[in-house]
C-alpha atoms as a PDB file:
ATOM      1  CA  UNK A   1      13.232  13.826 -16.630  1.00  0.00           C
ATOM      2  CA  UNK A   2      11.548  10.912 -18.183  1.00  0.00           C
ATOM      3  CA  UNK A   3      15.042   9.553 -19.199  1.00  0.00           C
ATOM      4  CA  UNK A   4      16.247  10.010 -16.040  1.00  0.00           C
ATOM      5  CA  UNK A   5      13.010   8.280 -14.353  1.00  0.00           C
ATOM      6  CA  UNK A   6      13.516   5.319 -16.510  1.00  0.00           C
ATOM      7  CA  UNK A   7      17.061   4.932 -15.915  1.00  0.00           C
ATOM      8  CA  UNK A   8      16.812   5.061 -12.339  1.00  0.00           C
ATOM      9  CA  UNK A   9      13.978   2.387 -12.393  1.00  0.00           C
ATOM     10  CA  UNK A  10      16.868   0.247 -14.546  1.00  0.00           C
ATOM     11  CA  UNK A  11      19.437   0.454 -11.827  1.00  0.00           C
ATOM     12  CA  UNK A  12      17.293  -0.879  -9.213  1.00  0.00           C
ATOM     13  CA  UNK A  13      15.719  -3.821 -11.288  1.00  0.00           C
ATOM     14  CA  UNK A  14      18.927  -5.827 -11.140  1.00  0.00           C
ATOM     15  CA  UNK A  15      18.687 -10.095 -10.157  1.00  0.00           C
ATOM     16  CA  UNK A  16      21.113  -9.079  -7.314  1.00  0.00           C
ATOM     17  CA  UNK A  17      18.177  -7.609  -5.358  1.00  0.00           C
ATOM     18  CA  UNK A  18      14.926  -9.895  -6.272  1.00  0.00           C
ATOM     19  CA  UNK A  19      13.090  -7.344  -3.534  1.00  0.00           C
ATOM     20  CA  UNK A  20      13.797  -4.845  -6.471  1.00  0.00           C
ATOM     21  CA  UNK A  21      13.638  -7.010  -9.176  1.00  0.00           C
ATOM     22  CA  UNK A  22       9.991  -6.204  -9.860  1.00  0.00           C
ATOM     23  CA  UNK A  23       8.151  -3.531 -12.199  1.00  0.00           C
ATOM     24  CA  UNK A  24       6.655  -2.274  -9.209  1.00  0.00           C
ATOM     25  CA  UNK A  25       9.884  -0.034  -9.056  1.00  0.00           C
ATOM     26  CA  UNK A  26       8.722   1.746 -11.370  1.00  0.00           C
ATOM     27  CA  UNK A  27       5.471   2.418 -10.145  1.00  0.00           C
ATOM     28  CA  UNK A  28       6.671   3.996  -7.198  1.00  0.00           C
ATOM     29  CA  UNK A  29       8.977   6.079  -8.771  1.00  0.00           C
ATOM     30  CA  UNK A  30       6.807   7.543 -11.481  1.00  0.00           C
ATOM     31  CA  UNK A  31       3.714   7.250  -8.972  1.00  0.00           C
ATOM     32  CA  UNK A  32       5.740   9.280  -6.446  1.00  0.00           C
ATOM     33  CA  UNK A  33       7.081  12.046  -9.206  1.00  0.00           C
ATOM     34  CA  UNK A  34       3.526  12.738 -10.029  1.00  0.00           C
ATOM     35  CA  UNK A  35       2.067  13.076  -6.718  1.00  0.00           C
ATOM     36  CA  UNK A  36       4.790  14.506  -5.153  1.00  0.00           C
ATOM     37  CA  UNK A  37       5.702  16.843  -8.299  1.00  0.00           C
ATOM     38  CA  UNK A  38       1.806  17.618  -8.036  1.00  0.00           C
ATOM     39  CA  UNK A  39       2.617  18.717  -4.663  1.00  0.00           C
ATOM     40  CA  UNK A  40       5.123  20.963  -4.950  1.00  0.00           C
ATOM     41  CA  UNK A  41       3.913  22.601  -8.308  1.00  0.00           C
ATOM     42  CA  UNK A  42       0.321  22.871  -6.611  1.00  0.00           C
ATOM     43  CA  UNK A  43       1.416  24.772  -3.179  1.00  0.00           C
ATOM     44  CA  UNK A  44       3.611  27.515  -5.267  1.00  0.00           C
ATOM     45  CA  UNK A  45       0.700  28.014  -8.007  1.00  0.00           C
ATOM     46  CA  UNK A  46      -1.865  28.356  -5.562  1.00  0.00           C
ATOM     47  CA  UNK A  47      -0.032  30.508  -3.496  1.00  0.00           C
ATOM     48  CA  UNK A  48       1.002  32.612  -6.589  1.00  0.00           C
ATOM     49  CA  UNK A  49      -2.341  32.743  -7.811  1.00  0.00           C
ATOM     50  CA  UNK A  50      -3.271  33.800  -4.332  1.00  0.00           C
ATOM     51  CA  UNK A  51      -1.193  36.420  -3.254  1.00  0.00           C
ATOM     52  CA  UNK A  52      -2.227  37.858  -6.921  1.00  0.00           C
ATOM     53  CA  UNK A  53      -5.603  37.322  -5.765  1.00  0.00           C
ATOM     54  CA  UNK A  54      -6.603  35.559  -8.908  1.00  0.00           C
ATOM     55  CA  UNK A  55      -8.952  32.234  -8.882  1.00  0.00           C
ATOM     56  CA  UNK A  56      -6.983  28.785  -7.559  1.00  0.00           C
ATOM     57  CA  UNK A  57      -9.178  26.522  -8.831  1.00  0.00           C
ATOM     58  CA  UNK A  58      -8.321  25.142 -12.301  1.00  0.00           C
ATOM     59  CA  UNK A  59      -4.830  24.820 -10.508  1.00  0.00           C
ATOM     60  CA  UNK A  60      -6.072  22.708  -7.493  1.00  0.00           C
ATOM     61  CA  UNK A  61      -8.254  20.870  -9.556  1.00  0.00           C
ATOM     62  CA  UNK A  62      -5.590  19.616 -11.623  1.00  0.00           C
ATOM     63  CA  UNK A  63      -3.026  19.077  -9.319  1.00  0.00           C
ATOM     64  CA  UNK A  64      -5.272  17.498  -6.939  1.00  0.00           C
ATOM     65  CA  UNK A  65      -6.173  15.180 -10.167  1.00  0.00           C
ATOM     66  CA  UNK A  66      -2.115  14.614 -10.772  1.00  0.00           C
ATOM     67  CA  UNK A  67      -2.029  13.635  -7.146  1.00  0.00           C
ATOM     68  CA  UNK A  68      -4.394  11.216  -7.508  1.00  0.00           C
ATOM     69  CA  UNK A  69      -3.405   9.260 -10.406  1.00  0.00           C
ATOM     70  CA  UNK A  70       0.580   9.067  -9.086  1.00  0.00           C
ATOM     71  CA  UNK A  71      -1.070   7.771  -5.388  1.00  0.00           C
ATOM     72  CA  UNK A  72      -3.056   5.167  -7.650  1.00  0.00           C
ATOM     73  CA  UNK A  73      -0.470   4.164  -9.933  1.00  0.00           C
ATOM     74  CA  UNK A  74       1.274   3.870  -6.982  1.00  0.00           C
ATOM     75  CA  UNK A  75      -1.221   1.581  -4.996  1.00  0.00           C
ATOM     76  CA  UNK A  76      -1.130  -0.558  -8.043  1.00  0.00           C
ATOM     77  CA  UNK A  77       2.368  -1.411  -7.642  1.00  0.00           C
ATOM     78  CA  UNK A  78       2.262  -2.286  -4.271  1.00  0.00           C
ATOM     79  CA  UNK A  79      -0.693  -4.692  -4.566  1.00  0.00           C
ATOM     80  CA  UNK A  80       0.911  -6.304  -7.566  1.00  0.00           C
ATOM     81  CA  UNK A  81       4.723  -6.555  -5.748  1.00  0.00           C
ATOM     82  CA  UNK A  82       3.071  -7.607  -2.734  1.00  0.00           C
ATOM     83  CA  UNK A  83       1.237 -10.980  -4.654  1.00  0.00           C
ATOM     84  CA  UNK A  84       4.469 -11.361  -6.282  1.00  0.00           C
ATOM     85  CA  UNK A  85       6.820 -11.413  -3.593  1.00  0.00           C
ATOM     86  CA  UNK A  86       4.197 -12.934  -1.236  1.00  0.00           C
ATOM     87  CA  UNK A  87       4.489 -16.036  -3.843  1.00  0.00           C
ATOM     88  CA  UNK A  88       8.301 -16.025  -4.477  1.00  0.00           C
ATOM     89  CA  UNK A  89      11.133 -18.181  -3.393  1.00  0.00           C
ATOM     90  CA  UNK A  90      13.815 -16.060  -3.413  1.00  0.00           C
ATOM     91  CA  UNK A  91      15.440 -13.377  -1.003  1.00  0.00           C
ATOM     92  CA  UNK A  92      12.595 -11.336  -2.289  1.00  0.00           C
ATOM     93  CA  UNK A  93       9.964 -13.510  -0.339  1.00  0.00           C
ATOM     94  CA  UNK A  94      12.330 -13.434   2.497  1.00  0.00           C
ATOM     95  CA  UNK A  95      11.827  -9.569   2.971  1.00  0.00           C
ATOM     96  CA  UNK A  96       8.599  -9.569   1.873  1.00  0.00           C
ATOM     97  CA  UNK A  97       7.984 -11.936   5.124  1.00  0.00           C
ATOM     98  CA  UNK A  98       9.846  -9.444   7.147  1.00  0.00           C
ATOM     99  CA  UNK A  99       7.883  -6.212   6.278  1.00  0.00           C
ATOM    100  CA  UNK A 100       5.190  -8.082   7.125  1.00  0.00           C
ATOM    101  CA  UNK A 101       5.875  -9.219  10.314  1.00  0.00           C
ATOM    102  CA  UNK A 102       8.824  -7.000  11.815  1.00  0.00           C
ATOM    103  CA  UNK A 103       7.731  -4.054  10.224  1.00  0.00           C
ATOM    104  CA  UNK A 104       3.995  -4.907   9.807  1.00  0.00           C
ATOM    105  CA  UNK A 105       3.046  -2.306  11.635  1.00  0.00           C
ATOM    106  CA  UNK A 106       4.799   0.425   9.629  1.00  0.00           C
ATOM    107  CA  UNK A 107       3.418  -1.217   6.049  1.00  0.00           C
ATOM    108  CA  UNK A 108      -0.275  -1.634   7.084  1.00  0.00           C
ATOM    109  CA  UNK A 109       0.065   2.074   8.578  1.00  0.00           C
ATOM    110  CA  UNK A 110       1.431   3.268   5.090  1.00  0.00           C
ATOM    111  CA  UNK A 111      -0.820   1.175   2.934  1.00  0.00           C
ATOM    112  CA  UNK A 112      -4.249   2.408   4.868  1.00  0.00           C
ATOM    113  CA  UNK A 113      -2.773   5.771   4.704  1.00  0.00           C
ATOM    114  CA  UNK A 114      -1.846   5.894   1.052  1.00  0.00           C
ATOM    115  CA  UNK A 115      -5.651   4.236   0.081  1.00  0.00           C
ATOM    116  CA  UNK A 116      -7.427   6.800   2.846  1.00  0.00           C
ATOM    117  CA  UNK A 117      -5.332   9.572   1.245  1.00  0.00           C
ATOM    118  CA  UNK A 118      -6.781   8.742  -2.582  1.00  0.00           C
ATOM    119  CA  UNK A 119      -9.959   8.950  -1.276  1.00  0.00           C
ATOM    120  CA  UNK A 120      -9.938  12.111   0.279  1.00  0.00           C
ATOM    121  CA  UNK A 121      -8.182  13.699  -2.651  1.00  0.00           C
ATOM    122  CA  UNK A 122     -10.904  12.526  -5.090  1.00  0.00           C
ATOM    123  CA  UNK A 123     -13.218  13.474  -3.169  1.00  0.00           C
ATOM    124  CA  UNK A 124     -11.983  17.269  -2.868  1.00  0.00           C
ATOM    125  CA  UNK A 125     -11.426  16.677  -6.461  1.00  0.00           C
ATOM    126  CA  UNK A 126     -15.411  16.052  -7.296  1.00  0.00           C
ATOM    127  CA  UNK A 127     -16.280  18.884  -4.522  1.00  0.00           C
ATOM    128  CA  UNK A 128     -14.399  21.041  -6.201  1.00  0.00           C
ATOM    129  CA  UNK A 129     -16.109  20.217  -9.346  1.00  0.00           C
ATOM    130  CA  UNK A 130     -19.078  20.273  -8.083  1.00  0.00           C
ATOM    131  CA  UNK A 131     -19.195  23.410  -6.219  1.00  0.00           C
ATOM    132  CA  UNK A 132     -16.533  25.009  -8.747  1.00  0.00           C
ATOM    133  CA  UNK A 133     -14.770  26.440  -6.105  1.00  0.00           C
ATOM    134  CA  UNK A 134     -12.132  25.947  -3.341  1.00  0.00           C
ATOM    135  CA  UNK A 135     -13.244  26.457  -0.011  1.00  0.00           C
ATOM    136  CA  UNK A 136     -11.200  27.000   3.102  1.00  0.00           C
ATOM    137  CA  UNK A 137     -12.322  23.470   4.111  1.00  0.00           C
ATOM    138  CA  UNK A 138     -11.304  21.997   1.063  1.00  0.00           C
ATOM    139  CA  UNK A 139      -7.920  24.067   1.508  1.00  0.00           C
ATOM    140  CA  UNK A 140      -7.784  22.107   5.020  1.00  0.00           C
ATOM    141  CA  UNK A 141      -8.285  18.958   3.335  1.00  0.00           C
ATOM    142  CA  UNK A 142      -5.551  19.514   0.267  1.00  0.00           C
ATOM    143  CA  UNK A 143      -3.335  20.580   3.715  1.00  0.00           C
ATOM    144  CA  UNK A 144      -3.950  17.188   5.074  1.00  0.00           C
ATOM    145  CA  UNK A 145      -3.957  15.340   1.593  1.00  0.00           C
ATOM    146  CA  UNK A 146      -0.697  17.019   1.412  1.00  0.00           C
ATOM    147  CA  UNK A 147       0.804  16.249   4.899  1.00  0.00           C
ATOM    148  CA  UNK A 148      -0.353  12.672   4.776  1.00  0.00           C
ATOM    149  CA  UNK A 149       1.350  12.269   1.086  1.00  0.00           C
ATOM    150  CA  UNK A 150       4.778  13.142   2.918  1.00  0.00           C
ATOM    151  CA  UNK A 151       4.369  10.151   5.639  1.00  0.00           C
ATOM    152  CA  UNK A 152       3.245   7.597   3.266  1.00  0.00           C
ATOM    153  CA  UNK A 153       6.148   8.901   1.186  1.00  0.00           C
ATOM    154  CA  UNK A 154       8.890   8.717   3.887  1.00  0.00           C
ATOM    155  CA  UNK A 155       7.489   5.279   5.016  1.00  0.00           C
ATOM    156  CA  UNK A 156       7.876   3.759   1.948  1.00  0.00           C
ATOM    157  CA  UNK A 157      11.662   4.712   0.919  1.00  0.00           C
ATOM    158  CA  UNK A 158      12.178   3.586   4.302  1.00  0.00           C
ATOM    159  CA  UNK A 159      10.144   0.459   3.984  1.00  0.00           C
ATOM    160  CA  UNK A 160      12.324   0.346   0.194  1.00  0.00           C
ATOM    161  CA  UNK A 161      15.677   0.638   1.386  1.00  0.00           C
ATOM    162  CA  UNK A 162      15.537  -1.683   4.726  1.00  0.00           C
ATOM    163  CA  UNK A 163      13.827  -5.088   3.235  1.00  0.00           C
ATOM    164  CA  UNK A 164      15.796  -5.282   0.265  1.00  0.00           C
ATOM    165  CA  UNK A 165      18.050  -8.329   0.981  1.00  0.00           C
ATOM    166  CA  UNK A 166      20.751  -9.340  -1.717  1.00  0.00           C
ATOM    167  CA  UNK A 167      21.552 -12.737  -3.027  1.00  0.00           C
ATOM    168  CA  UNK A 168      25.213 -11.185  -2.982  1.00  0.00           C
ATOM    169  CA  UNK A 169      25.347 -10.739   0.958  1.00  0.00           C
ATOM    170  CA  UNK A 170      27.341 -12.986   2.689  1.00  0.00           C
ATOM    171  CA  UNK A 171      25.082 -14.607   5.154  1.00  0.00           C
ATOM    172  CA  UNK A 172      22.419 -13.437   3.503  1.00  0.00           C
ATOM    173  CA  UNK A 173      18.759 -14.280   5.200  1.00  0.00           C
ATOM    174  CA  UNK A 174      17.461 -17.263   3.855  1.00  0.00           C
ATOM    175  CA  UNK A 175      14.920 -18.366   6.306  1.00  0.00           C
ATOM    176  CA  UNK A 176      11.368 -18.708   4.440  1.00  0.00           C
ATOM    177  CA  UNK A 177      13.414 -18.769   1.754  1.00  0.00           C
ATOM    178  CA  UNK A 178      11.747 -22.110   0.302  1.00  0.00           C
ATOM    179  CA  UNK A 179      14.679 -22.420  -2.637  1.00  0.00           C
ATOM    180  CA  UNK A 180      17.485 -21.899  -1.011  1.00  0.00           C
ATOM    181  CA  UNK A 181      16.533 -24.566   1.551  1.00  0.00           C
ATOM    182  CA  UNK A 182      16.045 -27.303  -0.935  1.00  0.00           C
ATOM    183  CA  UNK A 183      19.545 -26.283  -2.361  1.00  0.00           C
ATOM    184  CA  UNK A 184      21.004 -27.142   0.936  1.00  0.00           C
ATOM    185  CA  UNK A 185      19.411 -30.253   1.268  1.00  0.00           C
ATOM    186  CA  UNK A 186      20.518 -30.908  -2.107  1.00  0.00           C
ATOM    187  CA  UNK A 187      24.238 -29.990  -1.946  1.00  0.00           C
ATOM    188  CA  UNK A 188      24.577 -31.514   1.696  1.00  0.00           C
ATOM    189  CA  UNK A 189      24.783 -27.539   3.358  1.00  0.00           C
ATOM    190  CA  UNK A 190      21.841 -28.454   5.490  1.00  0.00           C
ATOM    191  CA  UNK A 191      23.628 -30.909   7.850  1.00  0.00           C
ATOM    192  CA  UNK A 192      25.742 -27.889   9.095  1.00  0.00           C
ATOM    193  CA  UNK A 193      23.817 -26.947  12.067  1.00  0.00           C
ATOM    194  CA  UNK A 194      24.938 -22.722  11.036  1.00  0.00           C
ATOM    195  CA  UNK A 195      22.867 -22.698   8.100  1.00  0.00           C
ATOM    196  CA  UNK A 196      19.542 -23.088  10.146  1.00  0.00           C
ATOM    197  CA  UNK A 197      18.040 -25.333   7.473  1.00  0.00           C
ATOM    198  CA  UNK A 198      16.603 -28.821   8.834  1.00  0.00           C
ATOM    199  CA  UNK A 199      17.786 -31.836   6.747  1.00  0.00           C
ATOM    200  CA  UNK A 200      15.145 -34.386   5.572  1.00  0.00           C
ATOM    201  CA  UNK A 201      15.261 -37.328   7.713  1.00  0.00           C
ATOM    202  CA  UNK A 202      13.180 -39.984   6.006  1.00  0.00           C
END
């Protein structure tokens, strides 16, 4: 699995797709098998362990703790990427500009999510602890922690797969895209009124 994991993250981090380019990839993707893996292995224990009508609560405890640290290894990535491509000059910039503008809405939704999301699973995490139990409120909560883990998941492959923009595409989208427009002006490409780059007129 891990060899799989880091092979994965190696096909996306290519120059091709600067969007992708970053070690944030990797974040999600082990951030995602851990909460998401938590997930799964968490609602078929517990419901084992149930149906046996044995105690649940080492199993959501540590699950619950899995989930937490893949959603925060997770968060990490995005905050870093987010700097990084905020900064860059590249295509990566360029659809970093465009999730947050044409797709704001959609990003802020699954960031606020995802950070709402660690909170309430740390907190079941401590009540748990705390009242070394699992309650049928804090089986409501690891329902929602659960439900909520899907959207933010399914927002961001979505959010993944629709910025990335590659320096390979022909016509690719190079407004904002600071050093491709001082390559035109360079080269002469931004006197052709097509490319959508203003040449310097003094």
């Amino acid at each position: 699995s891990l060899a799989g994991l880091y092979y994965m993250v190696k096909c996306y981090r290519i120059k091709a797709r600067p969007f992708w380019n970053h070690w944030q990839v990797a974040t999600a993707f082990g951030g995602s098998a851990l909460s998401l893996g938590a997930l799964v292995v968490g609602g078929v224990a517990m419901a084992t362990l149930a149906y046996a009508g044995a105690s649940v609560l080492n199993v959501a405890t540590v699950c619950t703790a899995v989930l937490c640290l893949g959603m925060l290894i997770e968060g990490i990535g995005h905050t870093a990427h987010s700097r990084a491509m905020g900064a860059a000059e590249h295509e990566g910039g360029a659809s970093y500009y465009i999730q947050t503008t044409t797709f704001g809405k959609t990003y802020v939704l699954r960031n606020t999510l995802l950070g709402l999301n660690l909170l309430l699973a740390f907190g079941l995490v401590i009540s748990m602890l705390a009242f070394n139990g699992v309650s049928i409120y804090a089986l409501l909560g690891l329902a929602l922690v659960g439900a909520t883990l899907i959207a933010t998941s399914v927002m961001g492959r979505a959010l993944f797969y629709v910025l990335v923009i590659p320096t390979t595409m022909p016509g690719a989208f190079f407004w904002k895209n600071k050093g491709f427009e001082e390559h035109a002006r360079d080269i002469g490409l931004a006197n052709m009124p097509q490319v959508g780059v203003a040449p310097l007129r003094h």
